[in-house]
N, C-alpha and C. Protein backbone atom coordinates (compact mmCIF):
# COMPACT_ATOMS: atom_id res chain seq x y z
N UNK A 1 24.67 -7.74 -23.20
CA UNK A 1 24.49 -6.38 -23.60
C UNK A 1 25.03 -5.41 -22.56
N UNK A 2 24.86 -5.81 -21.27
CA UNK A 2 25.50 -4.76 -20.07
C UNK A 2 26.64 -4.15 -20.42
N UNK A 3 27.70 -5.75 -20.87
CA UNK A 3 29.30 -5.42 -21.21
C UNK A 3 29.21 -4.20 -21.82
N UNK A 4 28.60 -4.26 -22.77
CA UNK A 4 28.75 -3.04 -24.13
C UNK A 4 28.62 -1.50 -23.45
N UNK A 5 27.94 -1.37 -22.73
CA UNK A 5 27.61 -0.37 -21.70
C UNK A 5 28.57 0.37 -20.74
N UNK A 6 29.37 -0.90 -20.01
CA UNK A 6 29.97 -0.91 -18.92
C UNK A 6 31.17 0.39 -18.64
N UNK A 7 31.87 0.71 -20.30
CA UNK A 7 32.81 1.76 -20.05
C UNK A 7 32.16 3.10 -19.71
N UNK A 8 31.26 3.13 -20.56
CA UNK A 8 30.05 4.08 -20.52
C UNK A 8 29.96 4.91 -18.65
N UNK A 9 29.38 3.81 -18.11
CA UNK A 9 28.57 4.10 -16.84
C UNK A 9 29.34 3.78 -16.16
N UNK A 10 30.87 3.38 -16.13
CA UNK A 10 32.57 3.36 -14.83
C UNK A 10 32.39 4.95 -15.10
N UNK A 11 32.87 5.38 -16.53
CA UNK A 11 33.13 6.94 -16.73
C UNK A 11 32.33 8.06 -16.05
N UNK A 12 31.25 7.46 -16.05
CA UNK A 12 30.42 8.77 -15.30
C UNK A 12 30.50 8.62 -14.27
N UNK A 13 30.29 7.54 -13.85
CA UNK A 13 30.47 7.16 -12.11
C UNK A 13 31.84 7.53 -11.14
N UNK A 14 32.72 7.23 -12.22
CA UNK A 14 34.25 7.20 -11.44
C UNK A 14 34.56 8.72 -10.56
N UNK A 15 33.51 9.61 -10.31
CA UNK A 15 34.24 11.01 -10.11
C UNK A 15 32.93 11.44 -8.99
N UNK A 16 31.75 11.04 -9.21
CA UNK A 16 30.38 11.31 -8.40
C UNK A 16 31.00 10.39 -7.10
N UNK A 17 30.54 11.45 -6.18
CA UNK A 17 30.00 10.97 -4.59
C UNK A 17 28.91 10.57 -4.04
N UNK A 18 28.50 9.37 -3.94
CA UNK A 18 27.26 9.00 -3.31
C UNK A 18 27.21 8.14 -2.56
N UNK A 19 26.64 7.97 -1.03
CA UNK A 19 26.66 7.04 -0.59
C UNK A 19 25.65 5.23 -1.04
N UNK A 20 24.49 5.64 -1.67
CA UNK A 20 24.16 4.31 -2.21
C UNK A 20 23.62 4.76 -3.70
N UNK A 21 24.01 3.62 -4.35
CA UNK A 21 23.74 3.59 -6.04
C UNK A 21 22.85 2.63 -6.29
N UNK A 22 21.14 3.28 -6.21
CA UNK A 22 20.06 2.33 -6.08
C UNK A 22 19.63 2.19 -7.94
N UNK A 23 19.99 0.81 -8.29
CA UNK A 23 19.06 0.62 -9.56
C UNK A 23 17.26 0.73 -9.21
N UNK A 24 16.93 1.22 -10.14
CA UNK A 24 15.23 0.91 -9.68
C UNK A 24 14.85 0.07 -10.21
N UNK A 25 13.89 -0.47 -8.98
CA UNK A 25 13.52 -1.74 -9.13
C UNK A 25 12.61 -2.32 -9.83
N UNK A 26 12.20 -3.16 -10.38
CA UNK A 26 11.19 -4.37 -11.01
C UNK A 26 10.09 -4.90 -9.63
N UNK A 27 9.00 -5.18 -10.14
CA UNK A 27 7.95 -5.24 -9.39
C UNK A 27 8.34 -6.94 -9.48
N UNK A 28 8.12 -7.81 -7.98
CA UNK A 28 8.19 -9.35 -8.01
C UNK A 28 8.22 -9.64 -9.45
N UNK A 29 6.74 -9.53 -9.45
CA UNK A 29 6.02 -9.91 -11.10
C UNK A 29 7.00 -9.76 -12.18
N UNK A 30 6.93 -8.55 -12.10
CA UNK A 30 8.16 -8.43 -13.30
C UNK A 30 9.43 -9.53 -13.66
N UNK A 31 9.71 -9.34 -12.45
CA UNK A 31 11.63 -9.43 -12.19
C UNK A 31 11.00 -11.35 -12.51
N UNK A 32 10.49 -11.73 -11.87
CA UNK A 32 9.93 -12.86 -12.21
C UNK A 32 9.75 -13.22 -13.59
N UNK A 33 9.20 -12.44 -14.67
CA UNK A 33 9.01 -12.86 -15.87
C UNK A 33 10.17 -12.53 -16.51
N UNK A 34 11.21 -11.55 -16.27
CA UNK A 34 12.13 -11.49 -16.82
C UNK A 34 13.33 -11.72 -16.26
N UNK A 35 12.94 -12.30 -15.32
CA UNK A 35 14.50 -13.20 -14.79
C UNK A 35 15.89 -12.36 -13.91
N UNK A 36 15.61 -11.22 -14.44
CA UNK A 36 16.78 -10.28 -13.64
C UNK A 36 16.26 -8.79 -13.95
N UNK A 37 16.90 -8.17 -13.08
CA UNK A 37 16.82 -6.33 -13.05
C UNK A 37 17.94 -5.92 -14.02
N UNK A 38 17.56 -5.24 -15.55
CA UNK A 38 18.55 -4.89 -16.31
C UNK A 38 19.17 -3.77 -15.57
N UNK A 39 18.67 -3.07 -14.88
CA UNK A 39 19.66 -1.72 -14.30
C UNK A 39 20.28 -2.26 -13.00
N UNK A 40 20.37 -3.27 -11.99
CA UNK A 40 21.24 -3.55 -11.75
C UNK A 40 22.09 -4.51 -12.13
N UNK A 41 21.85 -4.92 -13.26
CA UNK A 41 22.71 -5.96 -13.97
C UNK A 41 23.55 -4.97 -14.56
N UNK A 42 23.45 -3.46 -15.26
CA UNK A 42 24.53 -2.61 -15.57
C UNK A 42 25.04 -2.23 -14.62
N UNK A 43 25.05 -1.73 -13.31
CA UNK A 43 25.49 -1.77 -12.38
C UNK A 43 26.71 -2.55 -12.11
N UNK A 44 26.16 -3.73 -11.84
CA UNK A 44 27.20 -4.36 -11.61
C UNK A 44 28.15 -5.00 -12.36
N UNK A 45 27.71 -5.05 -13.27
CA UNK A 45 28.87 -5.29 -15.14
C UNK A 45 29.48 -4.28 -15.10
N UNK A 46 29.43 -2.57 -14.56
CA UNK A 46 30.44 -1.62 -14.58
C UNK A 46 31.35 -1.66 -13.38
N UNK A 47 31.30 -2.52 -12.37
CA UNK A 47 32.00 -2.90 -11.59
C UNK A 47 31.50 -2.28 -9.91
N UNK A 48 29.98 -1.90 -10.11
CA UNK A 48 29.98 -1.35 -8.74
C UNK A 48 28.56 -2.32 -8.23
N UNK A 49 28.22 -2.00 -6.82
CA UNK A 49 27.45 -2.64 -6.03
C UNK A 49 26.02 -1.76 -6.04
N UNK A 50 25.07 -2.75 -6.59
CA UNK A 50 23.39 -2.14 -6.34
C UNK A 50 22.87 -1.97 -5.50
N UNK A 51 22.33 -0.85 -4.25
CA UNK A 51 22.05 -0.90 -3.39
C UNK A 51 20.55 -1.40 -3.82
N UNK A 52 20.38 -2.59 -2.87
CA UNK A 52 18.38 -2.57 -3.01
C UNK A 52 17.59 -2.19 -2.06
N UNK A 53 17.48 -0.44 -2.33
CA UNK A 53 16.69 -0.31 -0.74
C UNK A 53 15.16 0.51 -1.22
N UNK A 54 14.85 0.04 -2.47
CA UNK A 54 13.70 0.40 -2.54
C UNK A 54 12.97 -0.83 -2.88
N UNK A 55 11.70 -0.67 -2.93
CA UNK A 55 10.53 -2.34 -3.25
C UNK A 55 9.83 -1.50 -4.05
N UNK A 56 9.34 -2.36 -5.35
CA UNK A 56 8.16 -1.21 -6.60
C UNK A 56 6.81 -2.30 -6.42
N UNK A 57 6.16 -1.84 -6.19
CA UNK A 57 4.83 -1.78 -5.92
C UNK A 57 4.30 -2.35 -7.36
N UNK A 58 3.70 -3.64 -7.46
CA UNK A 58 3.39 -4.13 -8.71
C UNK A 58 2.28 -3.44 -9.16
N UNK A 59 2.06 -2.65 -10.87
CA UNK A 59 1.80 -2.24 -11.56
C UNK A 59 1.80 -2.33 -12.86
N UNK A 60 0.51 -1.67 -13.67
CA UNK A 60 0.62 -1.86 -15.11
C UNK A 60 1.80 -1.37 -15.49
N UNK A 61 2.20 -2.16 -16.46
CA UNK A 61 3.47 -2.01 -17.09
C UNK A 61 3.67 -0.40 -17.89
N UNK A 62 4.69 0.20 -17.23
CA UNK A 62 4.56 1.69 -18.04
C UNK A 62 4.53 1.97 -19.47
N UNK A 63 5.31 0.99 -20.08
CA UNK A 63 4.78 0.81 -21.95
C UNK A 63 3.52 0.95 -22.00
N UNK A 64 2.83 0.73 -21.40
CA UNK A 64 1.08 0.69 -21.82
C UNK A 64 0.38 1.95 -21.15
N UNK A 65 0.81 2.96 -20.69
CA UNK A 65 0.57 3.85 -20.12
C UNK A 65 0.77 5.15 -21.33
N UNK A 66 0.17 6.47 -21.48
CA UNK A 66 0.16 7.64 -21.70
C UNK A 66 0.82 7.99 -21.05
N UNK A 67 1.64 9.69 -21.84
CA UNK A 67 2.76 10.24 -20.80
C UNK A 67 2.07 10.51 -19.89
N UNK A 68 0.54 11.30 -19.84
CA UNK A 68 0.24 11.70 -18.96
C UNK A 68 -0.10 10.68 -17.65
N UNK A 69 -0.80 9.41 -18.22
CA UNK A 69 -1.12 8.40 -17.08
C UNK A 69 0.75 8.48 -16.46
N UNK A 70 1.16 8.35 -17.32
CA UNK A 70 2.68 7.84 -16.13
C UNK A 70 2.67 9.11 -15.36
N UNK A 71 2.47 10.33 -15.62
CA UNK A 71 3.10 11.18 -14.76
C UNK A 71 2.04 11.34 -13.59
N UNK A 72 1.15 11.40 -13.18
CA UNK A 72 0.52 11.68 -12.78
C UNK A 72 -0.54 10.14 -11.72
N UNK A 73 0.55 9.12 -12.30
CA UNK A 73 0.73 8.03 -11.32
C UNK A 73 0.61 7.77 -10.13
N UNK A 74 -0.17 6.93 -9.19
CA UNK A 74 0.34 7.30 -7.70
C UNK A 74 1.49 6.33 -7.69
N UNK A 75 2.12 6.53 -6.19
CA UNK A 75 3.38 6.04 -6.00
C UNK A 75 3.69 4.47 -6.06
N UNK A 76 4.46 4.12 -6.71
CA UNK A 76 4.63 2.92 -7.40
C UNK A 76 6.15 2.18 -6.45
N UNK A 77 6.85 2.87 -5.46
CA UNK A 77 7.86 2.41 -4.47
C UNK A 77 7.66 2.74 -3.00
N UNK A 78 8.21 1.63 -2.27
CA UNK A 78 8.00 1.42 -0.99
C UNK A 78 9.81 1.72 -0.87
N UNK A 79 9.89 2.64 0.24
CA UNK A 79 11.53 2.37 0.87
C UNK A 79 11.57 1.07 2.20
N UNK A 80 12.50 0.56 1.46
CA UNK A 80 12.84 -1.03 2.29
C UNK A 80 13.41 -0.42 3.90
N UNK A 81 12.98 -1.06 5.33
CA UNK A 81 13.52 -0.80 6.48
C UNK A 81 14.97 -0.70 6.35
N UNK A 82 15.42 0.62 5.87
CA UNK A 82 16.85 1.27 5.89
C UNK A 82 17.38 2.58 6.33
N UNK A 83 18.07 2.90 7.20
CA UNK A 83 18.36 4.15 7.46
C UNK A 83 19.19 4.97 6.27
N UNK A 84 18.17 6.11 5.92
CA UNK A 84 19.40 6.46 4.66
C UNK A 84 19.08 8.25 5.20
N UNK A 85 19.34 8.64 6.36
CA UNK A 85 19.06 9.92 6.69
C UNK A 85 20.52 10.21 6.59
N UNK A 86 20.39 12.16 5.69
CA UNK A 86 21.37 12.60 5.28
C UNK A 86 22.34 11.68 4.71
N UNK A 87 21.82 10.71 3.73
CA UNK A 87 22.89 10.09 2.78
C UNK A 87 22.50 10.67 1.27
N UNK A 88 23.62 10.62 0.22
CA UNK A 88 23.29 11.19 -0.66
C UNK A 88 22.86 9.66 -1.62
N UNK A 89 21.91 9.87 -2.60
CA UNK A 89 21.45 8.79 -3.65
C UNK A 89 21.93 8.88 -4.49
N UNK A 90 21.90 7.92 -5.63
CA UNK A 90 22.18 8.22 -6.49
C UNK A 90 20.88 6.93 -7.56
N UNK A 91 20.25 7.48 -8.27
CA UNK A 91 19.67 6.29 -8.61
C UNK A 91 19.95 5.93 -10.14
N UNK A 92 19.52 4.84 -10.53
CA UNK A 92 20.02 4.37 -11.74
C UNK A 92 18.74 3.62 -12.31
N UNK A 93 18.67 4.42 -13.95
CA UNK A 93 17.32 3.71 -14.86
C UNK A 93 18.36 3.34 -16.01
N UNK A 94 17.93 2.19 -16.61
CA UNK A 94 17.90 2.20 -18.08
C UNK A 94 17.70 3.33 -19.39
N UNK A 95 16.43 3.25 -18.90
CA UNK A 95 15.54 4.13 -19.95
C UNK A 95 15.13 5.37 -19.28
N UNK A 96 15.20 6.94 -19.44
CA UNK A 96 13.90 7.50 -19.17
C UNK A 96 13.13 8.16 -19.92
N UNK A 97 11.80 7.97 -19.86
CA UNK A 97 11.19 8.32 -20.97
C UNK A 97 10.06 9.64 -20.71
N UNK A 98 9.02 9.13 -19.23
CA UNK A 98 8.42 10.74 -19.10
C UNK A 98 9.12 11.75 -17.43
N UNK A 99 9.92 10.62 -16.90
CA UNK A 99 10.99 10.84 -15.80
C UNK A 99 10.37 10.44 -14.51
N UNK A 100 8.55 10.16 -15.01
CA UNK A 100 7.97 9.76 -13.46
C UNK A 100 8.36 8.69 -12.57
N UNK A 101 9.06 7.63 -13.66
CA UNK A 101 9.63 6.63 -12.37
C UNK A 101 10.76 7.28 -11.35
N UNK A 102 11.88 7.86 -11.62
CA UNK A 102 12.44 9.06 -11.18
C UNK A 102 11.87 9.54 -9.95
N UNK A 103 10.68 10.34 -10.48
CA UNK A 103 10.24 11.29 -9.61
C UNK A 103 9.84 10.22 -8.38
N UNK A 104 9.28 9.40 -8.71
CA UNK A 104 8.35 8.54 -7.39
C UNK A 104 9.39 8.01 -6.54
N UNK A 105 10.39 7.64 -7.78
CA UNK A 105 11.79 6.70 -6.78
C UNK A 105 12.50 8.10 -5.73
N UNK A 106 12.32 9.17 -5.94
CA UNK A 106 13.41 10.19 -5.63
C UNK A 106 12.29 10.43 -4.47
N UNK A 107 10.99 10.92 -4.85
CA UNK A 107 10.13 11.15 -3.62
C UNK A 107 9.88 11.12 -2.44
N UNK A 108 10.32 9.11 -2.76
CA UNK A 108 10.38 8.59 -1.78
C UNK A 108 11.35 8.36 -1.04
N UNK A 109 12.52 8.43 -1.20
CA UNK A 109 14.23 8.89 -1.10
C UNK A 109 14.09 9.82 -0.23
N UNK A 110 13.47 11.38 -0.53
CA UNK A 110 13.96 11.89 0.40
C UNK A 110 12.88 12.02 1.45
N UNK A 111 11.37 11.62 1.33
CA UNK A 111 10.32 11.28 2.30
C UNK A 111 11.38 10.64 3.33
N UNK A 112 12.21 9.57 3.15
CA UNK A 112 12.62 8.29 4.02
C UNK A 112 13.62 9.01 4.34
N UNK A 113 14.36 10.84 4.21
CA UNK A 113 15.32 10.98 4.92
C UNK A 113 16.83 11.63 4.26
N UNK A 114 16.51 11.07 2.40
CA UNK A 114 17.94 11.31 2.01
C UNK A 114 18.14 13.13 2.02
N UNK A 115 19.15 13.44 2.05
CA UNK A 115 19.73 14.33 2.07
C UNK A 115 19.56 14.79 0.45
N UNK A 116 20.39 14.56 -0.19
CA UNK A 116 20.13 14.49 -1.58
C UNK A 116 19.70 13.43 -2.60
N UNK A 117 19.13 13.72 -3.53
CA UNK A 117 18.80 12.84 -4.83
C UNK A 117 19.33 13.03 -6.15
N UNK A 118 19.96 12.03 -7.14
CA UNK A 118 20.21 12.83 -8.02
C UNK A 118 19.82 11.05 -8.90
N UNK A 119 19.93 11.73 -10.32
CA UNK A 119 19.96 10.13 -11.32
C UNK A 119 20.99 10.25 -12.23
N UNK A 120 20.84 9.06 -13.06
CA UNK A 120 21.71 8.75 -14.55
C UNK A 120 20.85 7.62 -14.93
N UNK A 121 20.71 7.80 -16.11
CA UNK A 121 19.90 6.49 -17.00
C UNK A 121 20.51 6.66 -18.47
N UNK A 122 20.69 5.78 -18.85
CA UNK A 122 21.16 4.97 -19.89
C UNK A 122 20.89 5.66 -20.94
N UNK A 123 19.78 5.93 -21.28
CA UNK A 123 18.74 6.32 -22.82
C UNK A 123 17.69 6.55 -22.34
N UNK A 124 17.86 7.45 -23.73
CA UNK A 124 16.13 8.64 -23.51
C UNK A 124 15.21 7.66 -24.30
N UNK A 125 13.93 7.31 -24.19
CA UNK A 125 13.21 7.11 -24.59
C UNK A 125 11.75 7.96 -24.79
C-alpha cells in the first residue's frame, strides 16, 4: 500500500527544507503487534530516510479514546539522546484525526531544542 502513496509524499517533500523527517512512532507494544511503523514505511517507499529520534510511551490505543480524552492527553513521547538544537523538523503521520499526537510529538521537539516544527500526514481522519 506505501507504493500507492509514494508519488504523493516525493511531491510534497521534494521542495521543503528540513533537517530530520521524524515518522511518529509506535509504542514497543504496538510496533510489536503490528510488525512495522506504517509512517515510516511511507517514508521510506517515497525514497527518503526516517529519522527515529523520538520513543512513544506505551498507551491506550487512540481509536478507543474521545476527541476530547486524546486532546487533553498527557505526553505520550520521550525525545531519544539526540542533539536537535536549532534544527528544523519535520514530522510525519498517516492519519490525523484530533492533531494531539502532533501536538505532543511537536512539544516535545521543541522542549528538546528544535528550532522549528512543522507536519504532513497522509489523511484526515
Amino acid at each position: 500500500m506505501s507504493r500507492a502513496f509514494s508519488p504523493f509524499i516525493r511531491e510534497k517533500l521534494k521542495n521543503l527544507k528540513f533537517d530530520f523527517l521524524i515518522p511518529i512512532p509506535l509504542s514497543p507494544e504496538r510496533l510489536y503487534e503490528r510488525g512495522f511503523n506504517q509512517s515510516a514505511a511511507l517514508i521510506l517507499e517515497a525514497g527518503f530516510a526516517p529519522a527515529e529520534l523520538l520513543q512513544r510511551i506505551h498507551s491506550e490505543k487512540q481509536s478507543k479514546k474521545s476527541r476530547l480524552e486524546r486532546i487533553h492527553h498527557n505526553q505520550v513521547f520521550e525525545l531519544l539522546n539526540i542533539n536537535i538544537e536549532n534544527k528544523v523538523i519535520l514530522l510525519f503521520d498517516d492519519i490525523y484525526t484530533t492533531g494531539s499526537t502532533l501536538y505532543h510529538a511537536a512539544k516535545v521537539l521543541k522542549t528538546g531544542g528544535a528550532s522549528s516544527v512543522f507536519s504532513l500526514t497522509l489523511a484526515r481522519g
